[in-house]
Protein backbone atom coordinates (compact mmCIF):
# COMPACT_ATOMS: atom_id res chain seq x y z
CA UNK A 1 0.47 -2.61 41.76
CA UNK A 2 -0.65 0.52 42.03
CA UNK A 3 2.17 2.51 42.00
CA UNK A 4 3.02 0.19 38.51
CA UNK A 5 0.01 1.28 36.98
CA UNK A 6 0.47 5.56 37.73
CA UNK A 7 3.71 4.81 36.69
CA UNK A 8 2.51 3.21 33.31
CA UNK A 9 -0.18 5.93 32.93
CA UNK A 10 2.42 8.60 33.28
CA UNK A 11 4.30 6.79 30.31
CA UNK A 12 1.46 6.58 28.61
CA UNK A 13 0.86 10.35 28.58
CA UNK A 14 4.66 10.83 27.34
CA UNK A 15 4.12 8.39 24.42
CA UNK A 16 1.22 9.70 22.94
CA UNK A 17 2.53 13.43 23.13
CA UNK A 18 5.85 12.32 21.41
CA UNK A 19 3.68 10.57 19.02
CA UNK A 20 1.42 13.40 17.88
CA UNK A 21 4.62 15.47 17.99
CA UNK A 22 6.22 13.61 15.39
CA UNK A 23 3.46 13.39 13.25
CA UNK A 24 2.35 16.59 13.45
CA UNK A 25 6.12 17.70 12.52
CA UNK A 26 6.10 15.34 9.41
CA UNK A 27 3.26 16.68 8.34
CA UNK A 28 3.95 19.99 8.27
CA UNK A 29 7.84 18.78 6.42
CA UNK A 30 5.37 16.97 3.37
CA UNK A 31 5.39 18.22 -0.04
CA UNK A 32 1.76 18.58 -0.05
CA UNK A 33 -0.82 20.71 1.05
CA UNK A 34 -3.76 19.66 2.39
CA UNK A 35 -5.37 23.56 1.85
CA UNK A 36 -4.78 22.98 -2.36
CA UNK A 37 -5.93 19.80 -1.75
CA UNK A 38 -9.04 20.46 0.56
CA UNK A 39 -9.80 23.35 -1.99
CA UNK A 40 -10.24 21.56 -5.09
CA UNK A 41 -8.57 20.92 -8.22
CA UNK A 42 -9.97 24.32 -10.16
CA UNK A 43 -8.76 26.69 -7.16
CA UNK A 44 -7.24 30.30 -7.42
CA UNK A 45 -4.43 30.94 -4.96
CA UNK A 46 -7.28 33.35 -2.97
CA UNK A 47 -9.23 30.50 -2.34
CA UNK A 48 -6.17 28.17 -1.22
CA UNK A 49 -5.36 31.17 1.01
CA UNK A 50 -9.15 30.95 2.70
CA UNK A 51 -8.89 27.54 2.64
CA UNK A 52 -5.73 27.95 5.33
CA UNK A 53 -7.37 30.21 7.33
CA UNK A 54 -10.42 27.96 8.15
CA UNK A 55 -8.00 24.73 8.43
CA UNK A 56 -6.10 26.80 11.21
CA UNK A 57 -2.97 26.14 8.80
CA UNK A 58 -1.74 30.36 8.82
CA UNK A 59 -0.98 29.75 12.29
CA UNK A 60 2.64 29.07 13.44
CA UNK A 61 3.41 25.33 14.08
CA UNK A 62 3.97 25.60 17.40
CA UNK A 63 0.25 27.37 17.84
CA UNK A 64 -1.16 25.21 15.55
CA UNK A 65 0.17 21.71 17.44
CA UNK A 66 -1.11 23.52 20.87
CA UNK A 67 -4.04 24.31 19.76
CA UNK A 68 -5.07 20.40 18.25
CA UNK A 69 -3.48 19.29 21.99
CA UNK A 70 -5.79 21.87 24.25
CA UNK A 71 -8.45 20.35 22.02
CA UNK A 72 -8.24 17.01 23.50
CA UNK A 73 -8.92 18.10 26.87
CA UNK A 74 -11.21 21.07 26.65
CA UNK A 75 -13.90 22.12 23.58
CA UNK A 76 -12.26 24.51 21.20
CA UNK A 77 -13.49 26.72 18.16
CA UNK A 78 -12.72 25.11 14.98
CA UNK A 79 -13.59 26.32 11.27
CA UNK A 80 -13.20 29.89 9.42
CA UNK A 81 -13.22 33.53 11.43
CA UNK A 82 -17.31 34.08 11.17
CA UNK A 83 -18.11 30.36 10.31
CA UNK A 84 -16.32 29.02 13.83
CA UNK A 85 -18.34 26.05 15.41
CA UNK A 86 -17.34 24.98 18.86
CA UNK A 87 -16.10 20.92 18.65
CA UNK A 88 -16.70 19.31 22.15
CA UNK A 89 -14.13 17.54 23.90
CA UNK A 90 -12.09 15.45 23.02
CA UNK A 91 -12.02 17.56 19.72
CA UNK A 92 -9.66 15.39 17.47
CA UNK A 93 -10.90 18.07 14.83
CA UNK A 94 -12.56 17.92 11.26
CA UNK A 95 -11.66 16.20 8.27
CA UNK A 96 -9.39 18.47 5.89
CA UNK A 97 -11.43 16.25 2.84
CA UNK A 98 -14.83 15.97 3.97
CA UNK A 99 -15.17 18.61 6.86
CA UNK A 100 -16.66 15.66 9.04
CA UNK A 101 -15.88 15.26 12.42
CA UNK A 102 -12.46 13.12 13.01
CA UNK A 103 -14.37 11.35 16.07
CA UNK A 104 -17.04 10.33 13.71
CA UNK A 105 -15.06 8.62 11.50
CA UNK A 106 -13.41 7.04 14.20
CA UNK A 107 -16.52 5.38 15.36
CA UNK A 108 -17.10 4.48 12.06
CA UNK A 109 -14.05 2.62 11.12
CA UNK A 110 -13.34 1.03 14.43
CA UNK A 111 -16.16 -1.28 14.49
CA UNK A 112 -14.10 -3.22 11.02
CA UNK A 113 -11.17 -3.50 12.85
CA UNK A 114 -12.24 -4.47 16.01
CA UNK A 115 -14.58 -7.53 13.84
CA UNK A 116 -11.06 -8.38 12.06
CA UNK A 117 -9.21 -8.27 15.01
CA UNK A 118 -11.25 -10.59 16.96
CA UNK A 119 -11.72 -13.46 14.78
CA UNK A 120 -8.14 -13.06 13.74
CA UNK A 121 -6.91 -13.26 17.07
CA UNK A 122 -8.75 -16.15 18.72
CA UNK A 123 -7.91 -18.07 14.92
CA UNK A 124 -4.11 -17.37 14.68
CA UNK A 125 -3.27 -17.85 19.14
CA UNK A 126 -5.48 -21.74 19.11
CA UNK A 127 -3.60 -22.81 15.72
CA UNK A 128 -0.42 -21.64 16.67
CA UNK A 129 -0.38 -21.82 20.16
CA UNK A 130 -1.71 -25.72 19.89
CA UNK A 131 0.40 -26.38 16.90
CA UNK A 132 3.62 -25.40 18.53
CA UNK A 133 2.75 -26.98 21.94
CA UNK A 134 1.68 -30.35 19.96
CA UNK A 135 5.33 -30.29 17.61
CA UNK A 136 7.36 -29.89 20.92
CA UNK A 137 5.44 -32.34 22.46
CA UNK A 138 6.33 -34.68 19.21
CA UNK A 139 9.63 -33.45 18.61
CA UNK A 140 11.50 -34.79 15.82
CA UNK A 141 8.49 -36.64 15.02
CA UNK A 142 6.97 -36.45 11.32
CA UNK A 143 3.73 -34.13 12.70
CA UNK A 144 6.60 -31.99 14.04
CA UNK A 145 8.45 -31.92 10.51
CA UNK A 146 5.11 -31.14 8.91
CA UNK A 147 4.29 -28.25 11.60
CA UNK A 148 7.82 -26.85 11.26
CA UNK A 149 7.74 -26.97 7.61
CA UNK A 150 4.19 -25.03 7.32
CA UNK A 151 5.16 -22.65 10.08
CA UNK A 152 8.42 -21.93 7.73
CA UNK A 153 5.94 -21.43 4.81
CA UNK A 154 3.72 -19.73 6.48
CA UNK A 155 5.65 -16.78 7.98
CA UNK A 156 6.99 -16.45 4.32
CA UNK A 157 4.13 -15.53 2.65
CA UNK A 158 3.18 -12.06 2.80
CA UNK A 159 -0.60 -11.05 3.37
CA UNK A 160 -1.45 -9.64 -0.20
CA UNK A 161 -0.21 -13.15 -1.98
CA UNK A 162 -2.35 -14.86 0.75
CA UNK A 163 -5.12 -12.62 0.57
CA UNK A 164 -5.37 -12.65 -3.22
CA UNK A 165 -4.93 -16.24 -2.93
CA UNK A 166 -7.68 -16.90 -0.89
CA UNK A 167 -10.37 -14.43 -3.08
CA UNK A 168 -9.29 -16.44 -6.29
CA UNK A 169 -9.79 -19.37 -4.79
CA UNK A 170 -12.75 -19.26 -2.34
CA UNK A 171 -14.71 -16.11 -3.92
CA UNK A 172 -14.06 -16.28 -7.43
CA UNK A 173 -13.51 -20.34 -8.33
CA UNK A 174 -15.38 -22.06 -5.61
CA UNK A 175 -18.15 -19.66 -4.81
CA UNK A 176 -18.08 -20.76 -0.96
CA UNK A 177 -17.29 -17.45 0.20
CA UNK A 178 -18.73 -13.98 -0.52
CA UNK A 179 -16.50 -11.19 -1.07
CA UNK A 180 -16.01 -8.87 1.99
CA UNK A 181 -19.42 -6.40 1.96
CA UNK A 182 -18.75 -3.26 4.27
CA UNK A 183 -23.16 -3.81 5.35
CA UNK A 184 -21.94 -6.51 8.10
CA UNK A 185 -19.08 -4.73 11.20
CA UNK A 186 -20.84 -6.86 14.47
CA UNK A 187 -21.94 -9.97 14.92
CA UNK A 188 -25.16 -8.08 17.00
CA UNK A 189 -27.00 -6.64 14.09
CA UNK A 190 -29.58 -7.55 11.86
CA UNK A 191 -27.31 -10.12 9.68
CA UNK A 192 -26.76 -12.54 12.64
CA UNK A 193 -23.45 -13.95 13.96
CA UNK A 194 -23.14 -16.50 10.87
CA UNK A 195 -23.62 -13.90 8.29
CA UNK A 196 -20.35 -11.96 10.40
CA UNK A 197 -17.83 -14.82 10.46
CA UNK A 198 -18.56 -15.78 6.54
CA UNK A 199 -17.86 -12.03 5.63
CA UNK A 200 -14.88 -11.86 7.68
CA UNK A 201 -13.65 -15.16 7.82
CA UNK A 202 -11.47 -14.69 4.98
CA UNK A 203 -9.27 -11.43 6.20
CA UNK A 204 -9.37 -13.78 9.81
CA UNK A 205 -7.82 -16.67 7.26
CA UNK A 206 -5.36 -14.41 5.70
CA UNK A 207 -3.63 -12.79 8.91
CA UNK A 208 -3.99 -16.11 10.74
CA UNK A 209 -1.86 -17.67 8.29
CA UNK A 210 1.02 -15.11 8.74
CA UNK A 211 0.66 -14.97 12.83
CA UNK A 212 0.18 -18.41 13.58
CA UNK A 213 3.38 -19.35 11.89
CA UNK A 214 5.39 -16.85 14.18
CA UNK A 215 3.28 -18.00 17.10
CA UNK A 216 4.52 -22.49 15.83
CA UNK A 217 7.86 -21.58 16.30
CA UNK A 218 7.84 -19.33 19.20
CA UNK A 219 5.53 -21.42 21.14
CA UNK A 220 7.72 -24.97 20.37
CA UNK A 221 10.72 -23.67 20.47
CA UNK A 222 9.85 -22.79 24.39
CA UNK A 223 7.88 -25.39 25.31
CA UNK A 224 11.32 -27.64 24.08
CA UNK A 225 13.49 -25.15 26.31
CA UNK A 226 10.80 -25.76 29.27
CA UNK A 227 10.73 -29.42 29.16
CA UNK A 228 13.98 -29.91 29.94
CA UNK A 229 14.03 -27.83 32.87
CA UNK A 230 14.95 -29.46 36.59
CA UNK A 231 11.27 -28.26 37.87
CA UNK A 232 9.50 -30.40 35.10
CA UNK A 233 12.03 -33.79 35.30
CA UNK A 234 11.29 -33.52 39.19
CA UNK A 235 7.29 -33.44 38.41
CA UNK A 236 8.14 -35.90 36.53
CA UNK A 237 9.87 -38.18 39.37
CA UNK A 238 7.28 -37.29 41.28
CA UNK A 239 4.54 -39.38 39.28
CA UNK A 240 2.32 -37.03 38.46
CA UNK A 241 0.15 -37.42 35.75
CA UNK A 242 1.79 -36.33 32.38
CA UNK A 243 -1.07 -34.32 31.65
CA UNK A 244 -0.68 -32.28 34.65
CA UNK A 245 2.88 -31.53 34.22
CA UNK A 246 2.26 -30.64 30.49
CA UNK A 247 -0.39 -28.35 31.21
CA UNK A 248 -0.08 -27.05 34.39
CA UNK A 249 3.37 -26.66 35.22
CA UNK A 250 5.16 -26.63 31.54
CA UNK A 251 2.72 -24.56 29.67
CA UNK A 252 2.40 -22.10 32.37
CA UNK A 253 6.25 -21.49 32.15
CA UNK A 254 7.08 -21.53 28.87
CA UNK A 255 4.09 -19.38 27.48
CA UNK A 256 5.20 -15.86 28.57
CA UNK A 257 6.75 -15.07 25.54
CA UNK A 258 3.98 -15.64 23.63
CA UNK A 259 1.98 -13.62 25.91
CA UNK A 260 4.57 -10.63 24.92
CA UNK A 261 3.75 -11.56 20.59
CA UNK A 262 -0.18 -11.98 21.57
CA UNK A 263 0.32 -7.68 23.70
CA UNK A 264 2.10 -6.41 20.42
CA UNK A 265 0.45 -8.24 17.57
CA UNK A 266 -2.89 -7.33 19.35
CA UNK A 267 -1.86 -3.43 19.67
CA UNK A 268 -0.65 -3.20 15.92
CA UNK A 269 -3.74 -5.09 14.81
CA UNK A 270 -6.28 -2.77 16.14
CA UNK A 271 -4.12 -0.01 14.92
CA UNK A 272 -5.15 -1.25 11.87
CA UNK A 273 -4.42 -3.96 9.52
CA UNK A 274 -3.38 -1.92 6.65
CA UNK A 275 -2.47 -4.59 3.65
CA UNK A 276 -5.28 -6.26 4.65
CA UNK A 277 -8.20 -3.99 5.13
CA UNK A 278 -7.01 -2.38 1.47
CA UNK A 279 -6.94 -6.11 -0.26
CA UNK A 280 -10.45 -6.84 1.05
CA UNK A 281 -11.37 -3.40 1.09
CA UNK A 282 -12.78 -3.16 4.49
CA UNK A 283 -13.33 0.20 5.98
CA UNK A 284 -11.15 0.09 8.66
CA UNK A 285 -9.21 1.98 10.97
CA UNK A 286 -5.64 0.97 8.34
CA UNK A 287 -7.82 1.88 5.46
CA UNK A 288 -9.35 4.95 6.64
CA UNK A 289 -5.49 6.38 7.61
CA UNK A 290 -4.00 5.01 4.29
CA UNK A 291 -6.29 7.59 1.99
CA UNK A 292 -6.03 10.05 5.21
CA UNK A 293 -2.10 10.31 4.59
CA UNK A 294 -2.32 10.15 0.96
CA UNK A 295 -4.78 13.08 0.42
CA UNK A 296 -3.11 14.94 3.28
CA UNK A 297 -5.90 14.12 6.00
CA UNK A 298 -3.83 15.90 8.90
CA UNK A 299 -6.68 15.72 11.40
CA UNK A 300 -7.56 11.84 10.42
CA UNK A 301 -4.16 11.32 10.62
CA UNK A 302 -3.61 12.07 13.74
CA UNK A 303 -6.36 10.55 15.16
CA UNK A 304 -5.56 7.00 14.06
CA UNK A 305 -1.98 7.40 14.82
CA UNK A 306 -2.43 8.37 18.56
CA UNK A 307 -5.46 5.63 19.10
CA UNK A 308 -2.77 2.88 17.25
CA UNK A 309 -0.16 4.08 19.50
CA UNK A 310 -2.37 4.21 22.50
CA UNK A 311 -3.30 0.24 21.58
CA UNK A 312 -0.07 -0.73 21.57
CA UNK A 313 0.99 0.79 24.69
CA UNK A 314 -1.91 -0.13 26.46
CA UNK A 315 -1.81 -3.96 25.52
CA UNK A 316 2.03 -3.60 26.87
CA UNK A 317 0.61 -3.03 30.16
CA UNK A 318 -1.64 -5.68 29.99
CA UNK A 319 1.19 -8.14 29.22
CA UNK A 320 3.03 -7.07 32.35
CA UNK A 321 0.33 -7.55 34.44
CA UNK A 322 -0.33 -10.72 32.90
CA UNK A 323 3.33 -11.52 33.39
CA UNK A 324 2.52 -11.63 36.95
CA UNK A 325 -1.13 -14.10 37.07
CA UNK A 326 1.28 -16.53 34.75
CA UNK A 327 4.46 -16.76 35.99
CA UNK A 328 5.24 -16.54 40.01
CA UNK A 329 8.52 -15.99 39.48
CA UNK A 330 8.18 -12.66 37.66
CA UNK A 331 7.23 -9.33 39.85
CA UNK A 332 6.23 -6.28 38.75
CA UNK A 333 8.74 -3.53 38.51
């Protein structure tokens, strides 16, 4: 186990360096500049050229990409020659746009997608894990038609006709819902829990139905596979209840590749749910990178890109080990 998880952590480190590689390297291959653009519309090529200097852009590539790196594990001196402030580690730098400090924003934007991400999460992996567990268990059945046929419409509809959807119909017709307010990001502050799942409920609504439907077919098309295997006819033979053999010894088996969707789907999501945080226009970590790229936000950028990748690579360890506690039969590696 141990040896599993250096070995993982060792990865890890690769990843995120190839990562911030790559997107330091496109960045530096865009059209734009993020000096003109961090200068101002009225600016005189003087001005862009100061504007370089105290972004650190006049600097090779090379020195520039080992300079943002060194940052991340030691303070470093950010900012124009005379006007240099020291940013304590892990310096992930200041905003090109609004010289604020990339860590800042961080801490700002997470708390969004970590309250979509929840409530998405436990919505979409009951509905879809149940639904697909109770269509296998009815197979051929008319539930199972029904569940098949809204799992086939479901993973066809992208989020922004859903999400639109749902604000014509619950926000603007109905009036049971209230549009998304950026005032409520935990269910521990001064709004209550209630107040959190109405505001978010929506977005939770919106992903769920896209997920889930992935999660119907996944899940029944296993549980189908598993309930014809040798190990659950002999349960069978053996009398035991048929509760017991569903849950304990069927379920057990045949959920592992859902565990895989739930590590990746959970990685990408607090990445940042980028359709969806811009249709409901939550704050986000996907919203906050969106206008990062598009004004040329090479600091913000960054930022998000290695914490996304770092989620996704992290909840891929977590499904391994989880591989493990489910299934006997699979080892670690």
């Amino acid at each position: 186990m141990i040896t599993f998880i250096l070995r993982r952590a060792g990865s890890l480190i690769l990843l995120l360096a190839a990562v911030s590689f790559i997107t330091f390297t496109l960045f530096q291959l865009g059209p734009s500049d993020p000096a003109a653009a961090a200068c101002g519309q009225e600016c005189t090529p003087e001005r862009v050229a100061e504007a370089r200097v105290a972004l650190g852009m006049d600097q090779p590539f090379l020195i520039q990409y080992a300079d943002y790196m060194r940052g991340l594990f030691s303070p470093r001196m950010i900012g124009a020659p005379g006007a240099q402030s020291i940013c304590e580690w892990p310096c992930l730098g200041k905003s090109f746009q609004t010289n604020e400090n990339v860590a800042d924003i961080i801490g700002r934007s997470l708390p969004y997608t970590l309250s979509m991400a929840v409530g998405a999460l436990v919505l979409w992996t009951v509905s879809g894990v149940g639904l697909g567990l109770l269509a296998a268990l009815r197979k051929g059945s008319a539930a199972d038609k029904v569940i098949v046929g809204a799992a086939s419409v479901g993973v066809s509809l992208p989020i922004p006709v859903t999400g639109l959807f749902l604000l014509l119909l619950f926000v603007n017709q109905l009036h049971l819902l209230p549009f998304t307010t950026n005032e409520i990001n935990s269910p521990f502050g001064p709004h209550g829990p209630w107040a959190w799942v109405t505001n978010y409920l929506l977005p939770w609504i919106a992903l769920a139905v896209l997920f889930s439907a992935s999660y119907i077919r996944v899940t029944r098309a296993n549980m189908i596979e598993t309930f014809g295997e040798d190990f659950i006819r002999t349960a069978r033979a053996k009398g035991l209840a048929p509760r017991t053999v569903t849950f304990k010894h069927g379920v057990r088996a045949g959920i592992t590749p859902v565990v895989t969707m739930l590590g990746m789907d959970i990685g990408l999501l607090l990445g940042g749910a980028v359709l969806t945080e811009q249709i409901f226009s939550v704050p986000g970590l996907g919203f906050t990178a969106v206008h990062a790229a598009i004004s040329g936000d090479l600091p913000v950028t960054m930022a998000i890109t290695m914490l996304a990748a770092f989620f996704v690579i992290v909840a891929n360890v977590v499904v391994d080990l989880a591989y493990a506690a489910i299934d006997p039969r699979v080892r670690l590696q």
